[in-house]
C-alpha atoms as a PDB file:
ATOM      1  CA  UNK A   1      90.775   8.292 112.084  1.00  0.00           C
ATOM      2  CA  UNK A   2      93.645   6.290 111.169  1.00  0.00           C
ATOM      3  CA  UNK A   3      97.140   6.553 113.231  1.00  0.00           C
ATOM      4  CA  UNK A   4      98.039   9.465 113.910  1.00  0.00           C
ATOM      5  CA  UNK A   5     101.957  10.877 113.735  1.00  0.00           C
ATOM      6  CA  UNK A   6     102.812  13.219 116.193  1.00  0.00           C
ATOM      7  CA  UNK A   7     105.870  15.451 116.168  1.00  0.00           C
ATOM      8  CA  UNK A   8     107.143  15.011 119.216  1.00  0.00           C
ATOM      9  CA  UNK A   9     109.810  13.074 120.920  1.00  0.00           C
ATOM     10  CA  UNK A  10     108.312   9.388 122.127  1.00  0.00           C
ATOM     11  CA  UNK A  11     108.045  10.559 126.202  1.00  0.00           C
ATOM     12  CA  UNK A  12     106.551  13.786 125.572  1.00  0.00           C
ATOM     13  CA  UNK A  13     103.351  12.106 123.125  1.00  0.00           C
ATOM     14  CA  UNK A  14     102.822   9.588 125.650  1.00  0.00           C
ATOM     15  CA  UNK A  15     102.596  12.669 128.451  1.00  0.00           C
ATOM     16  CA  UNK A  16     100.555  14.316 125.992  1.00  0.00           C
ATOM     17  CA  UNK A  17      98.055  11.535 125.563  1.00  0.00           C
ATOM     18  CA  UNK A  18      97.772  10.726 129.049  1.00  0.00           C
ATOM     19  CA  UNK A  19      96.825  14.523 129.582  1.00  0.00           C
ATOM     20  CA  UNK A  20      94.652  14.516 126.944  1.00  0.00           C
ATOM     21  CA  UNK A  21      92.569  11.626 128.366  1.00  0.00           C
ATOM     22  CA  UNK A  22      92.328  12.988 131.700  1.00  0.00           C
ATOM     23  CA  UNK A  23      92.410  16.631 131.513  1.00  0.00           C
ATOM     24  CA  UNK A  24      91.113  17.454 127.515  1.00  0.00           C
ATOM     25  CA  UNK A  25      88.506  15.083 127.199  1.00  0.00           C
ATOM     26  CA  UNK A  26      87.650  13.929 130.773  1.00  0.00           C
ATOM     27  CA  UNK A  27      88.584  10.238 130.946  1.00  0.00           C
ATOM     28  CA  UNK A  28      89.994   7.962 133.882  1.00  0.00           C
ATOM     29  CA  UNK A  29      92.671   6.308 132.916  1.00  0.00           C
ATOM     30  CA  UNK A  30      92.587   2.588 133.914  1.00  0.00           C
ATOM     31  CA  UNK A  31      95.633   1.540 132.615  1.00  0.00           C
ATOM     32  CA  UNK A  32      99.075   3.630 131.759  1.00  0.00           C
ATOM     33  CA  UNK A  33     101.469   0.854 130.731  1.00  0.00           C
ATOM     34  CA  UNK A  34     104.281   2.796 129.263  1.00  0.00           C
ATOM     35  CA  UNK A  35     106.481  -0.152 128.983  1.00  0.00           C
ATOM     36  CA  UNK A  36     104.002  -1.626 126.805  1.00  0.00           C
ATOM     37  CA  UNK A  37     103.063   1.423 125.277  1.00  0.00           C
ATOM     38  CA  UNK A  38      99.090   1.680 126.399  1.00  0.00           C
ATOM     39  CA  UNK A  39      97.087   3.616 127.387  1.00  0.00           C
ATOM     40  CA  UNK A  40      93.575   2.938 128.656  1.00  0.00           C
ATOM     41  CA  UNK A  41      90.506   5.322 129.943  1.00  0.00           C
ATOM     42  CA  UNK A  42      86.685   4.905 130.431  1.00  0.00           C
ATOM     43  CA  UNK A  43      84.226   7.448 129.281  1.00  0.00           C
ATOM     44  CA  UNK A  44      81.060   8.624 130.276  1.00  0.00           C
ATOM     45  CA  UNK A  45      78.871   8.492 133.630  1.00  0.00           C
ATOM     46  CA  UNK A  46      78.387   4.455 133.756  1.00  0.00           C
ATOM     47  CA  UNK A  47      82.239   4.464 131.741  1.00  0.00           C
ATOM     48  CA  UNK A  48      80.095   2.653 128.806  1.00  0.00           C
ATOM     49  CA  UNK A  49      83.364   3.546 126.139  1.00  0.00           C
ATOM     50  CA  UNK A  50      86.950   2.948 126.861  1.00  0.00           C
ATOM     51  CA  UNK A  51      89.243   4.378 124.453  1.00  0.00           C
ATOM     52  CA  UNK A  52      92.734   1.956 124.128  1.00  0.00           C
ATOM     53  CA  UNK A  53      95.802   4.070 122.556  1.00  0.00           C
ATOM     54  CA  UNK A  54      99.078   2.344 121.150  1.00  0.00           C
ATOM     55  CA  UNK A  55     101.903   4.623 120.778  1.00  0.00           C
ATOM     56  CA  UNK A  56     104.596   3.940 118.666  1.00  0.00           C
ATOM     57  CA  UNK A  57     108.127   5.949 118.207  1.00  0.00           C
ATOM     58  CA  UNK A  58     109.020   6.600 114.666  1.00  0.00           C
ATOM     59  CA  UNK A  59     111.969   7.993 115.482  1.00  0.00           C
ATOM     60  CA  UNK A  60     113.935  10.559 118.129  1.00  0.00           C
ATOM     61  CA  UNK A  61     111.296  13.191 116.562  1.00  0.00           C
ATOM     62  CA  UNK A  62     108.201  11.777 115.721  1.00  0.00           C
ATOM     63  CA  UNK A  63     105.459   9.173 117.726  1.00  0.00           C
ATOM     64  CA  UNK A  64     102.863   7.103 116.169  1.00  0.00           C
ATOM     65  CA  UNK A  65      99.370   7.172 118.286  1.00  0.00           C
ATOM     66  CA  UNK A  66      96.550   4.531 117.369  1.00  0.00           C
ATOM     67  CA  UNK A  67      93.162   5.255 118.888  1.00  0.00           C
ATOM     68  CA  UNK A  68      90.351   2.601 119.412  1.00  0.00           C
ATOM     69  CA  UNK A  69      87.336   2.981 120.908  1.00  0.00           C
ATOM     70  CA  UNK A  70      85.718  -0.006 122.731  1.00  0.00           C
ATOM     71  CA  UNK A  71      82.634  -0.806 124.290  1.00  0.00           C
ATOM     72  CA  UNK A  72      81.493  -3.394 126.885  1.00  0.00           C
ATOM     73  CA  UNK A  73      79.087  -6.846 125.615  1.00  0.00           C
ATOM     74  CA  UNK A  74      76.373  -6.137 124.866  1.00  0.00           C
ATOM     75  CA  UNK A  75      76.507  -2.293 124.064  1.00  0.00           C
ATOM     76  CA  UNK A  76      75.911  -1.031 121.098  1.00  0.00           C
ATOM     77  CA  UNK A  77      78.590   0.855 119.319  1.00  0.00           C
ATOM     78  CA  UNK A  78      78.670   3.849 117.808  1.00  0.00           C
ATOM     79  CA  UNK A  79      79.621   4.414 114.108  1.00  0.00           C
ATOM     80  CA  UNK A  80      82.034   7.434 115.397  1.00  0.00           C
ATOM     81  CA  UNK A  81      83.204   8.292 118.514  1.00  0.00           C
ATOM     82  CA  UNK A  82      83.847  12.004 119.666  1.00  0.00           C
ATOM     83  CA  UNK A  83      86.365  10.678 122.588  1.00  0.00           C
ATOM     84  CA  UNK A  84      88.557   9.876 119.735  1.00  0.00           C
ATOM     85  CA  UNK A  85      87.539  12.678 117.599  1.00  0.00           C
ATOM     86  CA  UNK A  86      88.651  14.972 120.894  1.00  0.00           C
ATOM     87  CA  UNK A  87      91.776  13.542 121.580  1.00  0.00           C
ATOM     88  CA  UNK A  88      92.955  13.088 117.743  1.00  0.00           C
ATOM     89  CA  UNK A  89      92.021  17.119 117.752  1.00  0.00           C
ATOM     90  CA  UNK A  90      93.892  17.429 120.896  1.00  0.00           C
ATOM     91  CA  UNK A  91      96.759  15.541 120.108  1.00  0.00           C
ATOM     92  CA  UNK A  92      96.848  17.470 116.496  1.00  0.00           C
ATOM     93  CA  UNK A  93      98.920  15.077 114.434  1.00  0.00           C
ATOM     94  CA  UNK A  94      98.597  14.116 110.868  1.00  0.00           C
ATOM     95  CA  UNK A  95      96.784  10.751 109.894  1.00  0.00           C
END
């Protein structure tokens, strides 16, 4: 999917993706750079994907969230991944 918006104020998405990395969908979150607005997590047993999530406030309502998946050299990707299909789902916003 494309960017999501997300009605919710900019600190309360970025909770809300963190928790949906960790606790929805499983990830561990390498990198929480809220000054820079990223988020980073590694997926599966050997943490082959990573997803990388930008988010973006709109405005005092309403947060822009860009998911990517990424995978290491080498590796071959997949067409779609169902980390981001999870946390899109989880995250519920409107693309």
């Amino acid at each position: 999917p494309g960017p999501l918006q997300i009605g919710l104020h900019y600190d309360d998405a970025y909770a809300r993706v963190v928790k949906g990395l960790e606790v929805r969908i499983g990830g561990a979150v390498r990198a929480d750079d809220r000054a820079n607005r990223r988020v980073e997590a590694s997926f599966g047993l050997t943490f082959t994907e990573r997803l990388a999530c930008s988010v973006e406030r709109i405005d005092d309502e309403r947060t822009r969230v860009t998911i990517e998946a990424r995978w290491p050299a080498g590796a071959v990707p997949k067409e779609r991944s169902a980390y981001v299909d999870a946390l899109a789902a989880y995250l519920g916003g409107e693309a």
